[in-house]
C-alpha atoms as a PDB file:
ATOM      1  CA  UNK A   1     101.364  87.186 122.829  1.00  0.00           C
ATOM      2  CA  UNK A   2      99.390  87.691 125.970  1.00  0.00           C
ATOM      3  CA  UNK A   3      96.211  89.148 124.685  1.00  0.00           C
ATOM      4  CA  UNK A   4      94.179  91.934 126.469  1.00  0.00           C
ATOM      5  CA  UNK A   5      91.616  92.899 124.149  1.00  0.00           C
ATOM      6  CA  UNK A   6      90.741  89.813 121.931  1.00  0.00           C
ATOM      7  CA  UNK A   7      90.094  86.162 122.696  1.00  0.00           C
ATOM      8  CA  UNK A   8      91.208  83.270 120.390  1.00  0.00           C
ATOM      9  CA  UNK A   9      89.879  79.862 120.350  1.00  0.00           C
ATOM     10  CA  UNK A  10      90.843  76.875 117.566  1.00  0.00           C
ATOM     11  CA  UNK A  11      88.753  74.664 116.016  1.00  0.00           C
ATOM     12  CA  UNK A  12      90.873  72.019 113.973  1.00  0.00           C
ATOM     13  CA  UNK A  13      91.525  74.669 111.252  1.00  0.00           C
ATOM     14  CA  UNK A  14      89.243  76.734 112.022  1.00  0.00           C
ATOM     15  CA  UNK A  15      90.306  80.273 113.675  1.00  0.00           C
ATOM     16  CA  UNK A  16      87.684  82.278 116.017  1.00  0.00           C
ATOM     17  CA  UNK A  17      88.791  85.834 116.836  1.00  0.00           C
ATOM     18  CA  UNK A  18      86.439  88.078 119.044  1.00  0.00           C
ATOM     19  CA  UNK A  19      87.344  91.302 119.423  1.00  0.00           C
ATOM     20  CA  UNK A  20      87.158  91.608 123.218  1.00  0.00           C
ATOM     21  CA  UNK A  21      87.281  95.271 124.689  1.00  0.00           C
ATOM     22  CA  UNK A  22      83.348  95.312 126.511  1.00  0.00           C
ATOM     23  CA  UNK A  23      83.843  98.449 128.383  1.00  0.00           C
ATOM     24  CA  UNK A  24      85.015 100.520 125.579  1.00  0.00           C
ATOM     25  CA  UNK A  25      82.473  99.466 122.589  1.00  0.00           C
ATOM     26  CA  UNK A  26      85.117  97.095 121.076  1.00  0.00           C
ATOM     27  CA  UNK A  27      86.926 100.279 119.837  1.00  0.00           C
ATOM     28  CA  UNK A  28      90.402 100.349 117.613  1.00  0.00           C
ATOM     29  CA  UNK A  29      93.674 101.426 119.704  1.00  0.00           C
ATOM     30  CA  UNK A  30      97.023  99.889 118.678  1.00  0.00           C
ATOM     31  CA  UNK A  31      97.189  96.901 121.084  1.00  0.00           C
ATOM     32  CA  UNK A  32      93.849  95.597 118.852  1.00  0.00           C
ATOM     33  CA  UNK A  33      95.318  96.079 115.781  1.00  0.00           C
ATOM     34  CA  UNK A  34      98.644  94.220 116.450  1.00  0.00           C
ATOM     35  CA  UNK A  35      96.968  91.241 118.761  1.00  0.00           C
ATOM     36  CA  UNK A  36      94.382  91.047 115.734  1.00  0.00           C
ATOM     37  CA  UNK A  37      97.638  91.124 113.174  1.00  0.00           C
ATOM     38  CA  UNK A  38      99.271  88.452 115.409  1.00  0.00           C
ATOM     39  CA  UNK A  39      96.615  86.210 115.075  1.00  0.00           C
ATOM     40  CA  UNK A  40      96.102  86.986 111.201  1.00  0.00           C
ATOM     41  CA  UNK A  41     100.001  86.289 110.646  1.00  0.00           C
ATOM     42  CA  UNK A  42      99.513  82.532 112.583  1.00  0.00           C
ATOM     43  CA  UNK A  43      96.122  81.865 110.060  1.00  0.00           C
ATOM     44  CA  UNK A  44      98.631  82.321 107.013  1.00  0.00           C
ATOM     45  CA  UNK A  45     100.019  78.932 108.115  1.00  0.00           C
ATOM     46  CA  UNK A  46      97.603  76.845 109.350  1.00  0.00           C
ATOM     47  CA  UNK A  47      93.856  78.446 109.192  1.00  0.00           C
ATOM     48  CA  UNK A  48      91.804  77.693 106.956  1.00  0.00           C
ATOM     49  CA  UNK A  49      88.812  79.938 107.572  1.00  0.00           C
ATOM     50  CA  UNK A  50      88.728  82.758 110.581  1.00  0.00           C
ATOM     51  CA  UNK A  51      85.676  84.293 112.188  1.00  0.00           C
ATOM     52  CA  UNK A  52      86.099  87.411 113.453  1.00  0.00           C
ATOM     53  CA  UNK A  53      83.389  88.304 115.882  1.00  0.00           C
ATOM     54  CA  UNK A  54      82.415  91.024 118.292  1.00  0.00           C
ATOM     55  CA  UNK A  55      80.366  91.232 121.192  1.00  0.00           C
ATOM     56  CA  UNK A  56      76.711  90.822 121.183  1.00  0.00           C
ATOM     57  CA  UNK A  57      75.765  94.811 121.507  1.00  0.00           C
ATOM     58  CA  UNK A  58      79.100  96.091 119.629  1.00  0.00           C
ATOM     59  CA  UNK A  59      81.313  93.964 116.837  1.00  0.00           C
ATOM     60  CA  UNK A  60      82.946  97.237 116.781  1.00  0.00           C
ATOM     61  CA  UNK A  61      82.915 100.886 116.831  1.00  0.00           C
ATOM     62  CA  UNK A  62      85.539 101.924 114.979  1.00  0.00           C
ATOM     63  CA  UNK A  63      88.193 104.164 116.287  1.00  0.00           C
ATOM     64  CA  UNK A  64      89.222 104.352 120.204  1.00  0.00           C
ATOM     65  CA  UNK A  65      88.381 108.231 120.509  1.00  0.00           C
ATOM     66  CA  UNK A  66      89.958 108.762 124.008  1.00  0.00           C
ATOM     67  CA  UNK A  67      93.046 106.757 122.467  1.00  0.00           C
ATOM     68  CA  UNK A  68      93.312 109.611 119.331  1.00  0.00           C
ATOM     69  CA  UNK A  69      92.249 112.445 122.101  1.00  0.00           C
ATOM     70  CA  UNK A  70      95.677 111.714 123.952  1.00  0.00           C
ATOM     71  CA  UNK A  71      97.774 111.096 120.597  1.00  0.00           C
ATOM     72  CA  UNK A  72     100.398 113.027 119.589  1.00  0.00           C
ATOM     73  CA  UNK A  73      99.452 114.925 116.754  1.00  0.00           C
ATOM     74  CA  UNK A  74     102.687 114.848 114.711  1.00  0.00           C
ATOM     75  CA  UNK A  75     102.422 113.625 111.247  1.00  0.00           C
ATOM     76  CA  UNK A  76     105.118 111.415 111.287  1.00  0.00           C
ATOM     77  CA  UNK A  77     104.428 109.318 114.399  1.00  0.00           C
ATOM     78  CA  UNK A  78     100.249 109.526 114.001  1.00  0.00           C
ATOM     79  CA  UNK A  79     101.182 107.828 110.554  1.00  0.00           C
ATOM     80  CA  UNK A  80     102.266 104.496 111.848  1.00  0.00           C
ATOM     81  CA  UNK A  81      98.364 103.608 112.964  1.00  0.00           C
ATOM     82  CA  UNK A  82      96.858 103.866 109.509  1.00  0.00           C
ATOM     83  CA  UNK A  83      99.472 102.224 107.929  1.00  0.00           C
ATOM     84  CA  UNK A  84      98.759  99.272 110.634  1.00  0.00           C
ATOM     85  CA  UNK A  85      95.277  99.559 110.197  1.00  0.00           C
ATOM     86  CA  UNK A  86      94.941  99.032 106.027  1.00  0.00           C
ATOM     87  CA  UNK A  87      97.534  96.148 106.797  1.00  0.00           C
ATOM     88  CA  UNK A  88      94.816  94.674 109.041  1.00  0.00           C
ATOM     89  CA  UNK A  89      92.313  94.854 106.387  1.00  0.00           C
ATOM     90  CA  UNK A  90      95.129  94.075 104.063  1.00  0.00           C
ATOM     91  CA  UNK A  91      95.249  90.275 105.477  1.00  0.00           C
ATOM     92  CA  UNK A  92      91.224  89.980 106.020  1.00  0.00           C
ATOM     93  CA  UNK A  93      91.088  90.479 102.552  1.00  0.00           C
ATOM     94  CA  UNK A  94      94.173  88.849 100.998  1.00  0.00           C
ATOM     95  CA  UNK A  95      95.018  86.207 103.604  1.00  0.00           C
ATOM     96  CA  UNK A  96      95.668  82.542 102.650  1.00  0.00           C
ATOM     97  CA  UNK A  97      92.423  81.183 104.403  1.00  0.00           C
ATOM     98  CA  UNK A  98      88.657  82.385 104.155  1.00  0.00           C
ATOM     99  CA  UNK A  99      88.014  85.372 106.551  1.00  0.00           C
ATOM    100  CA  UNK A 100      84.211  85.506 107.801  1.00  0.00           C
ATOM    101  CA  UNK A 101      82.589  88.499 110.099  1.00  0.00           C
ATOM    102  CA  UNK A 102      79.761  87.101 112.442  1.00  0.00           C
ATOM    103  CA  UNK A 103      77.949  90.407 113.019  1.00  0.00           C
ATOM    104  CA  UNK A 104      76.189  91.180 116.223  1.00  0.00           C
ATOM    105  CA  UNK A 105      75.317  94.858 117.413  1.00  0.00           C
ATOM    106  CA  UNK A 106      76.924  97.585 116.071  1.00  0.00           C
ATOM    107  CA  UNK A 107      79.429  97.893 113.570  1.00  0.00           C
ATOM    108  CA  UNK A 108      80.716 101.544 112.949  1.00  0.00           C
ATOM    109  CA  UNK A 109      83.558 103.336 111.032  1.00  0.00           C
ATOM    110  CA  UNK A 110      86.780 101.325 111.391  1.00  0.00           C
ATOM    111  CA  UNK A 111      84.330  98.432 112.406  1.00  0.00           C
ATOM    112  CA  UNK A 112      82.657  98.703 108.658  1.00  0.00           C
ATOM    113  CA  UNK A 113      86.460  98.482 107.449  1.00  0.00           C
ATOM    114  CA  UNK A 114      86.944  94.692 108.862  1.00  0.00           C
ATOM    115  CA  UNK A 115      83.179  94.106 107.741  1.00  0.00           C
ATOM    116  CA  UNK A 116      84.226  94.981 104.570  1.00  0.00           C
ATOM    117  CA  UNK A 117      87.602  93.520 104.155  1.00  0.00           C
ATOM    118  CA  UNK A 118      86.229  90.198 105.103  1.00  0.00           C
ATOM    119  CA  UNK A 119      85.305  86.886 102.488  1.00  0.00           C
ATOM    120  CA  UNK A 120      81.913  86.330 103.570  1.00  0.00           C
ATOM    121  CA  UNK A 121      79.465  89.037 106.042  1.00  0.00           C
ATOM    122  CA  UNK A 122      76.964  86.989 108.469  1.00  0.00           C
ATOM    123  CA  UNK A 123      74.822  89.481 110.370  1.00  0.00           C
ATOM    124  CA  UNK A 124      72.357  88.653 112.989  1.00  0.00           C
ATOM    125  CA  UNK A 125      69.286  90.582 112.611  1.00  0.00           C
ATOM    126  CA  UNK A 126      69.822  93.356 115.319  1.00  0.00           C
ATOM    127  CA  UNK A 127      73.512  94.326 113.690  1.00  0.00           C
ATOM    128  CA  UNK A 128      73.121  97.810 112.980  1.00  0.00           C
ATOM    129  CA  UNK A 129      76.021  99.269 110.531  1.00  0.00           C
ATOM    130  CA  UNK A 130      77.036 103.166 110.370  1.00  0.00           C
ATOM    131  CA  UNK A 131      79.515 105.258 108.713  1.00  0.00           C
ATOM    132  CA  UNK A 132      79.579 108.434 111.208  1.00  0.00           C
ATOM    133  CA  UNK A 133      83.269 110.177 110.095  1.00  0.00           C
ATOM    134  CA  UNK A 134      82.001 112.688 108.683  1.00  0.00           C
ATOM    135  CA  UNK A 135      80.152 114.179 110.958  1.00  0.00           C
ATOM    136  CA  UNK A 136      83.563 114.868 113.197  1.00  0.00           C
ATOM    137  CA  UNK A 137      85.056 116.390 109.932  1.00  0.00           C
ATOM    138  CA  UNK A 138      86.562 113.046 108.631  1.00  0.00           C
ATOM    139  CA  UNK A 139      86.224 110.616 106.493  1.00  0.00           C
ATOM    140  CA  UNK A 140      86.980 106.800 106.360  1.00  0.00           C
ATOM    141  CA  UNK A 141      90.096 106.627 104.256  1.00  0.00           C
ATOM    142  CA  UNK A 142      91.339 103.537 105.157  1.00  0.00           C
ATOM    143  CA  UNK A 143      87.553 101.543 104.773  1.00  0.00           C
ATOM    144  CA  UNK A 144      86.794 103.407 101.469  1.00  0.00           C
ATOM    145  CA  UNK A 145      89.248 100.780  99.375  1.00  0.00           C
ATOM    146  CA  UNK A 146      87.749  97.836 100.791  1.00  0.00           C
ATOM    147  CA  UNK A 147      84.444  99.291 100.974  1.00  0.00           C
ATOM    148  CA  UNK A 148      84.274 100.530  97.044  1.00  0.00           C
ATOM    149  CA  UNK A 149      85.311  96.590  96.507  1.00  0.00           C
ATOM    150  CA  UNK A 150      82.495  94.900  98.243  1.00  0.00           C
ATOM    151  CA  UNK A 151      79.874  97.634  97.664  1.00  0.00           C
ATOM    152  CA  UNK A 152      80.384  99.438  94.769  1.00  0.00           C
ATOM    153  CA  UNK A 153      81.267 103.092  94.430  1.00  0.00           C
ATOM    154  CA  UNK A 154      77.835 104.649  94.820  1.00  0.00           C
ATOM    155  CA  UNK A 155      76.586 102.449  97.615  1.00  0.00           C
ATOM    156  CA  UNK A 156      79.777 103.078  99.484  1.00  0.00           C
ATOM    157  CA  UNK A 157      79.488 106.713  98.655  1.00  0.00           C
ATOM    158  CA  UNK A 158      76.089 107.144  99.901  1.00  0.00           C
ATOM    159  CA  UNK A 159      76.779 105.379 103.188  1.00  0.00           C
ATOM    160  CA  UNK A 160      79.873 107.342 103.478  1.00  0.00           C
ATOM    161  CA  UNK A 161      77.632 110.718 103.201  1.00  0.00           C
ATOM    162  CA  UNK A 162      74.383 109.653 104.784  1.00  0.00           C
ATOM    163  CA  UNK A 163      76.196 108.825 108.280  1.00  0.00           C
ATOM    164  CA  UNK A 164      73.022 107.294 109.359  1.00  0.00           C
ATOM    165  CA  UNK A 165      72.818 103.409 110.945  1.00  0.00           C
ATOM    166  CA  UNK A 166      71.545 100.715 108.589  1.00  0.00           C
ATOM    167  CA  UNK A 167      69.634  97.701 109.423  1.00  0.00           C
ATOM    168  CA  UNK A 168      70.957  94.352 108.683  1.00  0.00           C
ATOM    169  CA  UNK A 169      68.741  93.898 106.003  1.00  0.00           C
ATOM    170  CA  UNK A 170      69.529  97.099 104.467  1.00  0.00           C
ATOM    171  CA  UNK A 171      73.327  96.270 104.678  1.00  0.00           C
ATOM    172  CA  UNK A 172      72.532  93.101 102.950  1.00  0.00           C
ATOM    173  CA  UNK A 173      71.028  94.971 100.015  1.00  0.00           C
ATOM    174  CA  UNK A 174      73.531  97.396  99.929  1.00  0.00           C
ATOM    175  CA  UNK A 175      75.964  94.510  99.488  1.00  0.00           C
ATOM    176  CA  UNK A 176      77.856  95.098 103.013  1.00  0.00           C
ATOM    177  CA  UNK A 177      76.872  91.912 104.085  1.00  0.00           C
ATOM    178  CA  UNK A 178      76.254  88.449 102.766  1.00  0.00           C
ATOM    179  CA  UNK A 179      73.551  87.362 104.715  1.00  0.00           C
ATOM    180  CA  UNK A 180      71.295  87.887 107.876  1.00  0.00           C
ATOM    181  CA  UNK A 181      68.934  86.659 109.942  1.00  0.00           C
ATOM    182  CA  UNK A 182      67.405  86.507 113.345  1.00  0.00           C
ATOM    183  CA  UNK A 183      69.711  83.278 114.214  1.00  0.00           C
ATOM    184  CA  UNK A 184      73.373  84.517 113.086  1.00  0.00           C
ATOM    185  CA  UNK A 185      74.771  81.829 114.624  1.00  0.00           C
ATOM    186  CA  UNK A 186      72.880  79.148 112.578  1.00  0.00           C
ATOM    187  CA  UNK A 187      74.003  81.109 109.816  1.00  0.00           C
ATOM    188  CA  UNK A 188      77.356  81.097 110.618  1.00  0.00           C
ATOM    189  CA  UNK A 189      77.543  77.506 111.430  1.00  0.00           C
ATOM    190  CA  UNK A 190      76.016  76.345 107.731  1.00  0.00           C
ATOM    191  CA  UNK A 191      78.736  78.686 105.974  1.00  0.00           C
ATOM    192  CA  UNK A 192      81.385  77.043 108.001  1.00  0.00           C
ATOM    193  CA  UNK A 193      80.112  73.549 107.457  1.00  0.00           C
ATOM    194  CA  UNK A 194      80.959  73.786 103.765  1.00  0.00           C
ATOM    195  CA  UNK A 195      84.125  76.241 103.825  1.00  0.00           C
ATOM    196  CA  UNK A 196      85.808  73.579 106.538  1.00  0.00           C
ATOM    197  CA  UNK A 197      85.386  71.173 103.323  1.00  0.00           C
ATOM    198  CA  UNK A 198      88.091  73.476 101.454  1.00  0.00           C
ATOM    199  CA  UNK A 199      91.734  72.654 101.314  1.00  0.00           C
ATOM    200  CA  UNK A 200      94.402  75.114 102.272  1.00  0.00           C
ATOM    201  CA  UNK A 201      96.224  75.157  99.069  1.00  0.00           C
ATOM    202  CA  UNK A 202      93.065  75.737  97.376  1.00  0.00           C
ATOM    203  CA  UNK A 203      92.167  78.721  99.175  1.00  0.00           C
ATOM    204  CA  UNK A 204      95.461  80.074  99.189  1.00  0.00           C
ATOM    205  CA  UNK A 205      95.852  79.753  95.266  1.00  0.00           C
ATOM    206  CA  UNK A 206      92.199  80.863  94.921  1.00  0.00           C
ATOM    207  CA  UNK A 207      92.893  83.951  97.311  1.00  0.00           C
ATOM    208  CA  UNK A 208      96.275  84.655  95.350  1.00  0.00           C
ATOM    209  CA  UNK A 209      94.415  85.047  91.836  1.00  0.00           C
ATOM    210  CA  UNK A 210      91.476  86.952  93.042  1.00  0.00           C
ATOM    211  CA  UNK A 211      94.212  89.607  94.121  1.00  0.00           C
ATOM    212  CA  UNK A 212      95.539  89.673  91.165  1.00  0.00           C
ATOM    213  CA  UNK A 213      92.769  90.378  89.271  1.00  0.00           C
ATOM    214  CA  UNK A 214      92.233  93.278  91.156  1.00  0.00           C
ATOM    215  CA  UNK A 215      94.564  94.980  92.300  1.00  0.00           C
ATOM    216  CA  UNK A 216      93.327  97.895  93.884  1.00  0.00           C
ATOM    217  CA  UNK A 217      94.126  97.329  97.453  1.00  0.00           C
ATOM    218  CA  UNK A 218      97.585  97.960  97.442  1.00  0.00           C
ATOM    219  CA  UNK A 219      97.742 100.713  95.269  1.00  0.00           C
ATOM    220  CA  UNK A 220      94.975 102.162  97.065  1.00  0.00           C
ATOM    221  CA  UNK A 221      97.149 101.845 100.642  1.00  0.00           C
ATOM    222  CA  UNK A 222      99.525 105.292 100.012  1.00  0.00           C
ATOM    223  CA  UNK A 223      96.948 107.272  99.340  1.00  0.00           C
ATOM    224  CA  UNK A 224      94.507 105.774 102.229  1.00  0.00           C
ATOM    225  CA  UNK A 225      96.869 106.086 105.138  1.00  0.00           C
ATOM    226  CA  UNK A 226      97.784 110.077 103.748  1.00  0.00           C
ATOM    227  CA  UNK A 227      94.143 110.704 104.022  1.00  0.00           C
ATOM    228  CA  UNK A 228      93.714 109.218 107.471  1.00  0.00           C
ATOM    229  CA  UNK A 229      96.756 111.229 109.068  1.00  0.00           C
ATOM    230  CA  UNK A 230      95.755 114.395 107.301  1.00  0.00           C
ATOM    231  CA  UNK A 231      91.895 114.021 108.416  1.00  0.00           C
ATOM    232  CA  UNK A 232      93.105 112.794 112.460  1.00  0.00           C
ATOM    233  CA  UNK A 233      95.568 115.775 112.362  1.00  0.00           C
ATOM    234  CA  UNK A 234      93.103 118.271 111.505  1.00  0.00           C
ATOM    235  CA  UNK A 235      92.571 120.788 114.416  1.00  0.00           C
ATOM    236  CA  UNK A 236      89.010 121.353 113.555  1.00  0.00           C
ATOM    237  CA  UNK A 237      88.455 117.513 113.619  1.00  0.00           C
ATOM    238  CA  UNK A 238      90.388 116.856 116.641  1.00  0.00           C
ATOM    239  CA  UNK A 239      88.436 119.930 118.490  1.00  0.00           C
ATOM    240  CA  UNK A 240      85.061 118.180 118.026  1.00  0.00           C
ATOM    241  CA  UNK A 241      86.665 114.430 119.168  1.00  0.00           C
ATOM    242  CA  UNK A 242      88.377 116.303 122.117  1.00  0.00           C
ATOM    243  CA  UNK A 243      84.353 118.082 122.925  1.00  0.00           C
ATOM    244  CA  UNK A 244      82.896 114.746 122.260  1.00  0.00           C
ATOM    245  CA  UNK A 245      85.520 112.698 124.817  1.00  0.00           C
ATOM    246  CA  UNK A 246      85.482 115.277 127.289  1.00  0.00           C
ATOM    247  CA  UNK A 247      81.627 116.718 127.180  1.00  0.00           C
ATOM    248  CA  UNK A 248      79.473 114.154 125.249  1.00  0.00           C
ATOM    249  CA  UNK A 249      78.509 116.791 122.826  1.00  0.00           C
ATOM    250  CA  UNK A 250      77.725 115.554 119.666  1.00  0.00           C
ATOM    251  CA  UNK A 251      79.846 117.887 116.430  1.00  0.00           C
ATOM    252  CA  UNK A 252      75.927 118.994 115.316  1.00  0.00           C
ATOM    253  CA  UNK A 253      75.411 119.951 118.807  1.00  0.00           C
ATOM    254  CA  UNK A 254      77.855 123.096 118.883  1.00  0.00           C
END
């Protein structure tokens, strides 16, 4: 694929993936989520970690707003972007090689969803992370699976409500994230010099049994993508996105 809004670069058999969209806060629109799928579908073979990485003021900010304030609001053709979406996080967290997130800036909404899906969480010390959906009305169905997994149900439930940012260090208590520190990238490259030391097979056999164990991910998918297209089909919801593209004001501003 030509790719518009992600760079790749190859290290042996090691995959870097940076989300790559600097004038619109490294949002989620569709051409993201299948470049990013692309890539993921290439790792099965040969990766055996990937780093997916942001920018240095935004890893991501979840949702492309101006892309879901010019979407058709039908049910049935809305539905294909969740269902794209949790397959995303699908192969962060089930792929056949060791998926890291390098965090940098801010990480919000759909953002915490590939945070969360991920192996391992590096955060740099200015990363900020924020749930804000429900302050438009929504709520992150499609993060909340992968979320409950990595967090546990009352720390994802009280980021989920709270909306506010959290610091790195707080995300690292709250479980988001592994580790984090002023030099992220030192971090990063002392996790990858021992996961480069794994085998393929390994990881893919490793990966294979820790999905079985728990299998909550792909049960969870149905219900996930319903709640997604029933919150982003809302007219109440899409009223405050549509004041918030158009005007800048804020849903607690009305």
């Amino acid at each position: 694929m030509n790719y518009e809004t992600i760079q790749v670069t190859w290290r042996d058999s090691i995959c870097h993936l940076q989300l790559h969209r600097p004038t619109d806060r490294n949002t989620i629109n569709d051409r993201l989520i299948a470049e990013c799928t692309d890539v993921l579908t290439q790792c099965e073979e040969v990766a055996t970690v990937l780093v997916l990485e942001g920018l240095p003021d935004y890893f991501c900010f979840g949702a492309d707003f101006n892309d879901v304030n010019t979407r058709d609001v039908d049910e049935e053709t809305f539905g294909q972007h969740p269902d794209s979406l949790y397959e995303l996080f699908l192969k962060l967290a089930t792929g056949s090689y060791v998926s890291v997130a390098h965090v940098r800036g801010k990480a919000n909404a759909g953002g915490i969803g590939l945070v969360a899906a991920s192996d391992i969480v590096v955060a740099g010390s200015e990363a900020q992370f924020s749930l804000s959906e429900l302050l438009f009305g929504l709520y992150p169905a499609c993060v909340l699976p992968f979320l409950l997994r990595r967090c546990g149900f009352q720390n994802a439930h009280y980021m989920t409500l709270i909306t506010r940012p959290f610091t790195a260090e707080e995300a690292v208590r709250l479980h988001l994230a592994d580790l984090a520190g002023p030099d992220s990238e030192a971090l990063l490259r002392k996790q990858l010099a021992r996961l480069k030391c794994l085998p393929k097979t390994g990881i893919a056999r490793y990966k294979r049994y820790m999905n079985q164990l728990n299998e909550s991910l792909t049960t969870a998918k149905p219900l996930a993508v319903a709640g997604n297209i029933e919150v982003f089909t809302d007219e109440g919801n899409l009223t405050r996105i549509r004041r918030y593209v158009e005007e800048g004001i804020l849903p607690w501003q009305q």
